[in-house]
Protein backbone atom coordinates (compact mmCIF):
# COMPACT_ATOMS: atom_id res chain seq x y z
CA UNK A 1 15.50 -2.84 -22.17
CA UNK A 2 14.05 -3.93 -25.51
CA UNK A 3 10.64 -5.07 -26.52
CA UNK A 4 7.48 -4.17 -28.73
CA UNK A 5 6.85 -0.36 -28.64
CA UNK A 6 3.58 -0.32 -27.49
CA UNK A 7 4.95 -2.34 -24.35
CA UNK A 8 4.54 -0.72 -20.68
CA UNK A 9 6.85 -0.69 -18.00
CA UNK A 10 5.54 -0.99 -14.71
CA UNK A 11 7.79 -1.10 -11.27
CA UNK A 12 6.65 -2.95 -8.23
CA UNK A 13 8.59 -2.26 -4.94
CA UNK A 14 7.51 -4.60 -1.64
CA UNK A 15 8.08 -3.05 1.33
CA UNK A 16 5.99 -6.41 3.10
CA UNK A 17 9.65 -6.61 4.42
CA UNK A 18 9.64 -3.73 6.04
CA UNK A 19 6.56 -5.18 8.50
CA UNK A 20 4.89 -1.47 9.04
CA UNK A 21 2.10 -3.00 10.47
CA UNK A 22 3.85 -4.74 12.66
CA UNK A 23 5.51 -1.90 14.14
CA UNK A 24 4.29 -1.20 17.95
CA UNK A 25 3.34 1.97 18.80
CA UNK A 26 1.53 0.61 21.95
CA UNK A 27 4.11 2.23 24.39
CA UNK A 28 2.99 5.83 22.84
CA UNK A 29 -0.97 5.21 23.18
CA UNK A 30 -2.45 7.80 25.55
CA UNK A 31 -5.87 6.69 25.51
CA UNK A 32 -7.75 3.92 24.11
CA UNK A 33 -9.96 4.89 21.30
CA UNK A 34 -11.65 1.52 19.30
CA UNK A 35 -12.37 -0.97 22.05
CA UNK A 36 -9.87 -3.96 21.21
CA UNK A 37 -12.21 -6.25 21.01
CA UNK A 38 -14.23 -4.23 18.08
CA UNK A 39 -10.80 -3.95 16.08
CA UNK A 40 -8.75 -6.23 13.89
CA UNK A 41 -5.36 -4.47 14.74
CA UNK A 42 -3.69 -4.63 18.47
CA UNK A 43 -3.79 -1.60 20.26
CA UNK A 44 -0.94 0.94 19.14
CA UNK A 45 -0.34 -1.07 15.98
CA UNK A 46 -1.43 0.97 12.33
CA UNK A 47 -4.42 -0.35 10.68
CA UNK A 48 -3.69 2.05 7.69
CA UNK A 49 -1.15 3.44 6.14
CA UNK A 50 -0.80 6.36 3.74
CA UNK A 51 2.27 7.42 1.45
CA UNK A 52 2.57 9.55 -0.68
CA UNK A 53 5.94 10.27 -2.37
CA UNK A 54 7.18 13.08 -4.37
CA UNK A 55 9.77 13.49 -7.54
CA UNK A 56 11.47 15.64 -8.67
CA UNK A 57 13.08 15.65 -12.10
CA UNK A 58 11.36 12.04 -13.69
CA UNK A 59 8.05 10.43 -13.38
CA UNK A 60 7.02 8.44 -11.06
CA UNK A 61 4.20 7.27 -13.28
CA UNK A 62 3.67 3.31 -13.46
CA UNK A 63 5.29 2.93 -9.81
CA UNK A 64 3.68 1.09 -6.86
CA UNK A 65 4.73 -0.23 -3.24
CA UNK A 66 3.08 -2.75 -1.73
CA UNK A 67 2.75 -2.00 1.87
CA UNK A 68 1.73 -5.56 3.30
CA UNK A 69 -1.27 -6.90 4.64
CA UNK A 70 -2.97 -5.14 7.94
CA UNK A 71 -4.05 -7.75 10.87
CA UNK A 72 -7.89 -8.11 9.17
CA UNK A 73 -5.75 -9.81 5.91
CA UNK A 74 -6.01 -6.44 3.44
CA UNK A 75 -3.28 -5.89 1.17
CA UNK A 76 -2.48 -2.66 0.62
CA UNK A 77 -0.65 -0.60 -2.29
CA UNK A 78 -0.52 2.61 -3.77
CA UNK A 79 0.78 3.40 -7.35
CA UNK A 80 1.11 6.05 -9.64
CA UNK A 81 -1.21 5.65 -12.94
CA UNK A 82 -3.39 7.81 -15.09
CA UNK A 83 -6.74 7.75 -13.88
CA UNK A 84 -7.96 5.68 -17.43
CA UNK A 85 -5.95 2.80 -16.04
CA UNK A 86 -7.27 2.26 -12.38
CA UNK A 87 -10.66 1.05 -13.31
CA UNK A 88 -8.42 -2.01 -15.49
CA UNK A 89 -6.58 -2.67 -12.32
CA UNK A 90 -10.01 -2.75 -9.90
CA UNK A 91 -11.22 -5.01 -12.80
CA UNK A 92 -8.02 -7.33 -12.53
CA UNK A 93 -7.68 -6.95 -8.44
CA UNK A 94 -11.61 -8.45 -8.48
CA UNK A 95 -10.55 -11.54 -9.96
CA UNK A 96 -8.15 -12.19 -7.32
């Protein structure tokens, strides 16, 4: 890799392809909690996810998966970044 020093490299992974919120659980529900009709996902299909990976031996830092979108139209990612850089990438998300 070659470019201007003060360059950053950041890593994107998509795991849309991967369709987790697609994924039915419904065969596994017990009991109904959120009436269907007040909820954007079908019962036993995840309306959130939550990762959260860990390294050893090299930083993760400047890394994020994007999840997909959930059934209300929310993408969702994670990433690993100082805390000085997320209110840049709220700023930049906004504009969207």
């Amino acid at each position: 890799m070659f470019g201007d020093s003060s360059n950053q490299l950041v890593v994107f992974s998509n795991w849309n392809k991967g369709r987790f919120f697609s994924i039915d659980f419904s065969s596994a529900v017990v009991k109904e909690g959120i009436p269907v009709q007040k909820r954007a996902t079908p019962l036993g299909q995840p309306s959130y996810l939550h990762v959260n990976g860990f390294v050893n031996g090299y930083s993760s830092r400047n890394a994020f998966a994007i999840f997909g979108k959930d059934a209300a139209g929310n993408c969702w990612l994670g990433g690993q970044l100082p805390a000085s850089f997320w209110p840049r990438i709220e700023e930049v998300v906004a504009r969207m």
